[in-house]
N, C-alpha and C. Protein backbone atom coordinates (compact mmCIF):
# COMPACT_ATOMS: atom_id res chain seq x y z
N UNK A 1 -4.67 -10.53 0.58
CA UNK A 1 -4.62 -9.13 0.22
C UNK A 1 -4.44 -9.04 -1.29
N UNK A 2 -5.31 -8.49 -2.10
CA UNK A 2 -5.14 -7.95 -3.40
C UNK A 2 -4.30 -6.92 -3.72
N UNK A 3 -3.23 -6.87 -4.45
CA UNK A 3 -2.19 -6.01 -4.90
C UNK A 3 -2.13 -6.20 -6.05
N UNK A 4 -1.78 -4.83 -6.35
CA UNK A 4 -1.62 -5.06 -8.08
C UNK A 4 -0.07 -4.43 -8.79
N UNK A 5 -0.09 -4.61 -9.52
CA UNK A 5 1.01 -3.75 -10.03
C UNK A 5 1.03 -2.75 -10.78
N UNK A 6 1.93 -1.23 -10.17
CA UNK A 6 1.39 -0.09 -10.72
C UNK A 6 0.45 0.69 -9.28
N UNK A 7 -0.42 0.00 -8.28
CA UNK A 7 -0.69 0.62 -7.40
C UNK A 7 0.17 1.17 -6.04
N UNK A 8 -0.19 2.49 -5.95
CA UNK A 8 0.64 3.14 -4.97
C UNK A 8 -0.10 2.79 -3.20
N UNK A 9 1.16 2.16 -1.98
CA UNK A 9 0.48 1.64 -1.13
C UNK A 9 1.13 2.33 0.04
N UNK A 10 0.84 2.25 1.26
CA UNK A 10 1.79 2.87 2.46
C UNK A 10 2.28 1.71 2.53
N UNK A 11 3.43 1.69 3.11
CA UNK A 11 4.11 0.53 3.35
C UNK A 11 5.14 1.08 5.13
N UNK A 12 5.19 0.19 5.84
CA UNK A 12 5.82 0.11 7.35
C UNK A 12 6.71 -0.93 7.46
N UNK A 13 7.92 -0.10 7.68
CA UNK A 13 8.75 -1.31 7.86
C UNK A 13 10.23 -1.06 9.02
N UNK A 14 10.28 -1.95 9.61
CA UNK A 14 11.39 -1.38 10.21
C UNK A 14 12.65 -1.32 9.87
N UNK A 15 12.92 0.01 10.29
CA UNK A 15 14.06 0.84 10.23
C UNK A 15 14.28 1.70 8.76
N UNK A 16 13.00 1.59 8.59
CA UNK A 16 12.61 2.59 6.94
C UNK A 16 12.48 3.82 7.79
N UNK A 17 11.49 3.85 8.54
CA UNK A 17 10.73 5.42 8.92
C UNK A 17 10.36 5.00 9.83
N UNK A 18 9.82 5.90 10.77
CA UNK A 18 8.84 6.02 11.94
C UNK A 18 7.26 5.78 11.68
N UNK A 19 7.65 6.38 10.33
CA UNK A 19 5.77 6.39 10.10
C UNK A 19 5.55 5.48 8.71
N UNK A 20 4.37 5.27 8.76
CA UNK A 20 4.15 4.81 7.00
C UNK A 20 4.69 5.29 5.92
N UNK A 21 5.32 4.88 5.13
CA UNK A 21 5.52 5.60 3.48
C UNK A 21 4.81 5.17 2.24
N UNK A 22 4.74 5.94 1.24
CA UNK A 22 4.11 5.30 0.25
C UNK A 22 5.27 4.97 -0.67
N UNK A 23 4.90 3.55 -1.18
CA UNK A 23 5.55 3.12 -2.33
C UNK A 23 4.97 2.61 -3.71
N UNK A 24 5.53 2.53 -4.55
CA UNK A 24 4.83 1.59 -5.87
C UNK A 24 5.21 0.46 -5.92
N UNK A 25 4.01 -0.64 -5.98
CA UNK A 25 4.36 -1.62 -6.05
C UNK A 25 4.97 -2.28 -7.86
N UNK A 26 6.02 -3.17 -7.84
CA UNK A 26 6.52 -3.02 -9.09
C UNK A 26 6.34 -4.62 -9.30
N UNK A 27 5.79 -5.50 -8.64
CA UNK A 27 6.43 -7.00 -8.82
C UNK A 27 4.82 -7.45 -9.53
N UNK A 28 5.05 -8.01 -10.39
CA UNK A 28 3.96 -8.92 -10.97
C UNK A 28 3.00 -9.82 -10.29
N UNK A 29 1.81 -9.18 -10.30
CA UNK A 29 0.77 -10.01 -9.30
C UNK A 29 0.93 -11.63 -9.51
N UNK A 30 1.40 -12.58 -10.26
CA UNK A 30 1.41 -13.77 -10.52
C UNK A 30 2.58 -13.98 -9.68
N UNK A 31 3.34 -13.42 -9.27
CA UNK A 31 3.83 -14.28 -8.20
C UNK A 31 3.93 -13.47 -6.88
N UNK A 32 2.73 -13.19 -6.10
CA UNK A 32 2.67 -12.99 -4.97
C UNK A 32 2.26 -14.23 -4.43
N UNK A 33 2.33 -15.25 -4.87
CA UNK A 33 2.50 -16.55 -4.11
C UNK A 33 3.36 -16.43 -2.64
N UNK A 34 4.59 -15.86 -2.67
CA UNK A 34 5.36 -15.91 -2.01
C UNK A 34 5.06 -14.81 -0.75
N UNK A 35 3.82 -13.94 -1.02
CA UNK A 35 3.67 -12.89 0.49
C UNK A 35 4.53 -12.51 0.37
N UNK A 36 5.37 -12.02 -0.09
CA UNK A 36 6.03 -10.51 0.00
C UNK A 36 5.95 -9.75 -1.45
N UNK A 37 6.17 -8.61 -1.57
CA UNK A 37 6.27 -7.84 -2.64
C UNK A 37 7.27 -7.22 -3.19
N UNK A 38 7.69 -6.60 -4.15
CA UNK A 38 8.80 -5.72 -4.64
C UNK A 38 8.18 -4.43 -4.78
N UNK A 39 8.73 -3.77 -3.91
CA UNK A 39 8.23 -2.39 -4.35
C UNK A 39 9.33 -1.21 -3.98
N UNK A 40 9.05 0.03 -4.85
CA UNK A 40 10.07 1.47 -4.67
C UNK A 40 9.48 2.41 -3.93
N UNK A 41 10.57 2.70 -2.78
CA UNK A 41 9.97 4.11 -1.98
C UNK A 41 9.42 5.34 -2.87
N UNK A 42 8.94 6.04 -2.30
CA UNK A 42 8.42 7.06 -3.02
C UNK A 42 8.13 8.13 -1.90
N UNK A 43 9.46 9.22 -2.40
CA UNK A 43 9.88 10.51 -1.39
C UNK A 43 9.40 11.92 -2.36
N UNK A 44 9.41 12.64 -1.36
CA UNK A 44 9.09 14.48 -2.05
C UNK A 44 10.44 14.89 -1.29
N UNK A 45 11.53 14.27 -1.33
CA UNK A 45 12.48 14.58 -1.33
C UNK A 45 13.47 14.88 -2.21
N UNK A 46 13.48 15.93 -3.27
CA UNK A 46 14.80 15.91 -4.61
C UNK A 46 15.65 15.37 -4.38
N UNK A 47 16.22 15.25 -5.80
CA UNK A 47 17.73 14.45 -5.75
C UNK A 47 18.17 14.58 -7.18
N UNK A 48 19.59 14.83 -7.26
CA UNK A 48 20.39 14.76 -8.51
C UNK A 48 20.33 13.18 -8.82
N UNK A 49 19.75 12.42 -8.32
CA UNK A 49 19.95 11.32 -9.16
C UNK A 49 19.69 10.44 -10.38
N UNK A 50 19.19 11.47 -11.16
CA UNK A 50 18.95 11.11 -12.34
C UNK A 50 18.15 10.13 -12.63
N UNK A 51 18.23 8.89 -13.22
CA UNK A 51 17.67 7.99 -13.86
C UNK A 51 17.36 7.18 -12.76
N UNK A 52 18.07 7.53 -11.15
CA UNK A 52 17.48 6.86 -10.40
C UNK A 52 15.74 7.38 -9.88
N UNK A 53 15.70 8.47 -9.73
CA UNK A 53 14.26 9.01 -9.13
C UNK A 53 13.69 9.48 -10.51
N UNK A 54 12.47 9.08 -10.51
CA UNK A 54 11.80 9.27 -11.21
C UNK A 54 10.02 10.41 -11.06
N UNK A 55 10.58 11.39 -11.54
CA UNK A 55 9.40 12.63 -10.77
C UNK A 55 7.83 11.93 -11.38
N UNK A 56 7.18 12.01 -10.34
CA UNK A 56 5.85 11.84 -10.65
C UNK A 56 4.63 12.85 -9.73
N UNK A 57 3.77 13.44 -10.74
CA UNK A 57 3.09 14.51 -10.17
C UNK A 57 1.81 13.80 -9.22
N UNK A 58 1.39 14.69 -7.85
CA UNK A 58 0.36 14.20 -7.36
C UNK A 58 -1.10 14.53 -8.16
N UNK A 59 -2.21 13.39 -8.21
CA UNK A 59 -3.42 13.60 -8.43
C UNK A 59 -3.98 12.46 -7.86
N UNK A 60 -5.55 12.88 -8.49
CA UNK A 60 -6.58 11.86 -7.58
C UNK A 60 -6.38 10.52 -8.09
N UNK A 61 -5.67 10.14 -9.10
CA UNK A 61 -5.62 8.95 -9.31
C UNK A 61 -4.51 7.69 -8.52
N UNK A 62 -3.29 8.42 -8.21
CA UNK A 62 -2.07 7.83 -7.83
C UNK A 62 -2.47 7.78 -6.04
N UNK A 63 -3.19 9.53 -5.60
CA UNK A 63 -3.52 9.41 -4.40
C UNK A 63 -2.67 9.76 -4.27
N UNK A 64 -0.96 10.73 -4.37
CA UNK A 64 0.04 11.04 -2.87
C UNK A 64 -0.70 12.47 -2.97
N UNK A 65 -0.59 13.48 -2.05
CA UNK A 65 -0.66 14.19 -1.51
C UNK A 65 0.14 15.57 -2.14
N UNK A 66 1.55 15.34 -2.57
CA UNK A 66 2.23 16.11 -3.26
C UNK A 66 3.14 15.59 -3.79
N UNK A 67 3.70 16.40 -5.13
CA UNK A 67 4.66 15.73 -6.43
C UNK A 67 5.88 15.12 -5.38
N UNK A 68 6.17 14.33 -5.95
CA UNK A 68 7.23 13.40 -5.66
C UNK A 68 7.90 12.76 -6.86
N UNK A 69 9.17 11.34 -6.46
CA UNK A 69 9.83 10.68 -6.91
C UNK A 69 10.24 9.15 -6.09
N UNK A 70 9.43 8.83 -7.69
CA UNK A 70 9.87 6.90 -7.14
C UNK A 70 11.23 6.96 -7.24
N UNK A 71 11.25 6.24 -6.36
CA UNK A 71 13.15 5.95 -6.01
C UNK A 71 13.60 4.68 -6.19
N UNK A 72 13.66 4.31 -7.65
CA UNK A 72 14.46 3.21 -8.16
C UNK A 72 15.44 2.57 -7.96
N UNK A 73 16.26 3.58 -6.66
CA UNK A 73 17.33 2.96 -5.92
C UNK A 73 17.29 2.16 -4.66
N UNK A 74 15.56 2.30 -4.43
CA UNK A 74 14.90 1.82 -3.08
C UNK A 74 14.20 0.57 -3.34
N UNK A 75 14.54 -0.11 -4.12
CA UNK A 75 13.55 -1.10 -4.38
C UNK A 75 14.11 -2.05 -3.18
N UNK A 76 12.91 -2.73 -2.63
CA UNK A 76 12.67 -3.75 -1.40
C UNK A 76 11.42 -4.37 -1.53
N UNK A 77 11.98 -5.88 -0.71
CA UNK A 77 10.66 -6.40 -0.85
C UNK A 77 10.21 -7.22 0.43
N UNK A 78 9.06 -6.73 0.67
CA UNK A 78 8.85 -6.60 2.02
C UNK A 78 7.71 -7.53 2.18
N UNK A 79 7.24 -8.10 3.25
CA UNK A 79 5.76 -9.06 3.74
C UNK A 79 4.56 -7.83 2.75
N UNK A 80 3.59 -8.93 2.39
CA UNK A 80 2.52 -7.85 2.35
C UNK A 80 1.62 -7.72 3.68
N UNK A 81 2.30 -8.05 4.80
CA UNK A 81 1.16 -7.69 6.05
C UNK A 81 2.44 -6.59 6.19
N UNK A 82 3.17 -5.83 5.39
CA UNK A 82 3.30 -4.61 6.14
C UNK A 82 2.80 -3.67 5.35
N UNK A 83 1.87 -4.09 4.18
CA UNK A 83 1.50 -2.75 3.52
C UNK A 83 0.36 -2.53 4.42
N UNK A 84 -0.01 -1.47 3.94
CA UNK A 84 -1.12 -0.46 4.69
C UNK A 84 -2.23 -0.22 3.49
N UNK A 85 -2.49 1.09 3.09
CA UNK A 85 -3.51 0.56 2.47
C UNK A 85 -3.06 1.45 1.17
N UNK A 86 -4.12 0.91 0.49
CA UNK A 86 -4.04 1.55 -1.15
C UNK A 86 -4.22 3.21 -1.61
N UNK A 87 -3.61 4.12 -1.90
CA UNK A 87 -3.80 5.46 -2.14
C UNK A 87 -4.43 5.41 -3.59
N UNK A 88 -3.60 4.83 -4.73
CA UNK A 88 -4.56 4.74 -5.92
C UNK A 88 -3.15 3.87 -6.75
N UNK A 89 -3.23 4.39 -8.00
CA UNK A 89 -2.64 3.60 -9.28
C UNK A 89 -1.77 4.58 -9.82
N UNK A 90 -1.03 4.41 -10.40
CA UNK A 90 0.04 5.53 -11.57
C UNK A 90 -0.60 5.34 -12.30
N UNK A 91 -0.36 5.68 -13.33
CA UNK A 91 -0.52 5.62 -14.94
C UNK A 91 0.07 4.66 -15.83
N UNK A 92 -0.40 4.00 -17.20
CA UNK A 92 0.63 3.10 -17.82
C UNK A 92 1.74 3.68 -18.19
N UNK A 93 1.81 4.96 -19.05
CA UNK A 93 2.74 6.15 -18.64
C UNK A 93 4.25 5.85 -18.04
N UNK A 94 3.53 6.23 -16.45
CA UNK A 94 4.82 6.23 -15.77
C UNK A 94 4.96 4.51 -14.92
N UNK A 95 4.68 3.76 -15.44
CA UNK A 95 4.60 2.32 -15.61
C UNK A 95 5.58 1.92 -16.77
N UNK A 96 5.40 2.29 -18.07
CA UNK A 96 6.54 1.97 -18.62
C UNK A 96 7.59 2.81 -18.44
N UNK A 97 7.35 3.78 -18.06
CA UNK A 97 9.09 4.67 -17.85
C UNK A 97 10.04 4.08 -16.55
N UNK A 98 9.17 3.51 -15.68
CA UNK A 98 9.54 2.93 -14.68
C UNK A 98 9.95 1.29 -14.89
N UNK A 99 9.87 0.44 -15.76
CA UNK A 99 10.40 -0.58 -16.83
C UNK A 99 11.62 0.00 -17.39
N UNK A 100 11.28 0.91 -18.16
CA UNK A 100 12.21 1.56 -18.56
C UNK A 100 13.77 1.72 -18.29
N UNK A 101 13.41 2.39 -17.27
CA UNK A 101 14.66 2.55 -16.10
C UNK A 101 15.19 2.02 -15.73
N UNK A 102 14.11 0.43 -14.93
CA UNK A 102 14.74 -0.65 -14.64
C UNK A 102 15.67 -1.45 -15.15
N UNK A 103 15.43 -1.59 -16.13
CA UNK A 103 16.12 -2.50 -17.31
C UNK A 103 17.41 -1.53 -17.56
N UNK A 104 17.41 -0.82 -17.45
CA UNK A 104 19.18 -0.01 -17.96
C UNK A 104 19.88 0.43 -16.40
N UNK A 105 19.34 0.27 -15.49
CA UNK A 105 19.34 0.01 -13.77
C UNK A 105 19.94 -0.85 -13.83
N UNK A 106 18.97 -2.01 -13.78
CA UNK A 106 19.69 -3.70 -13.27
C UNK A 106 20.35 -4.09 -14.57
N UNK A 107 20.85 -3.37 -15.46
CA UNK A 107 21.45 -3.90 -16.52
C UNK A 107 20.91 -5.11 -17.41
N UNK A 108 19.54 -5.41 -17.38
CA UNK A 108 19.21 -6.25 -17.82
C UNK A 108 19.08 -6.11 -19.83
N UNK A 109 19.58 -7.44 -20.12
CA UNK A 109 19.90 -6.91 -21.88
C UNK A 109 18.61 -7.81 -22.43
N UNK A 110 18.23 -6.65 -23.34
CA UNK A 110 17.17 -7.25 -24.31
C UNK A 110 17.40 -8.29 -25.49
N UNK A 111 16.74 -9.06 -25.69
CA UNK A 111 17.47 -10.24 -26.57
C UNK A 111 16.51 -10.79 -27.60
């Protein structure tokens, strides 16, 4: 399965949902060696959580359906035989804001 990073995918997993969700995948195609992926839910559910959700608007490029928020607090990494299929791509945009985040998230220090 080809995955990339930056593309938005349904993803099924148990005890996530009943149904498919879409997520962004965040993990660097060079090491999907390993069959599974890192990726963040992605709800049209608000939230005060600040720097955790990150609003991103729907269009034909990303493919969701309506505005939402990656949820930086959802990151999991799951088989890629549970993704489903590809809706589209974000933007580099909200690709680096989503770096961004991460790095002051996982506390990771620049050096």
């Amino acid at each position: 399965m080809l995955v990339s990073r930056g593309e938005v995918w349904s993803v099924l997993w148990t005890g996530l949902a009943g149904k498919p969700r879409p997520a962004l995948i965040i993990q660097s195609e060079e090491y999907l060696f390993s069959n599974t992926d890192i990726l963040a839910l992605i709800t049209t559910t608000e939230s005060d959580l600040g720097v955790l959700r990150l609003p991103i608007h729907a269009d034909e490029f990303n493919g969701l359906e309506k505005d939402s928020f990656i949820c930086l607090d959802k990151l999991m990494a799951i088989p890629l035989t549970n993704l489903g299929r590809c809706y589209g791509r974000v933007s580099d945009d909200v690709m680096r804001e989503v770096d961004s985040r991460l790095i002051k998230i996982l506390g990771i220090k620049e050096t």
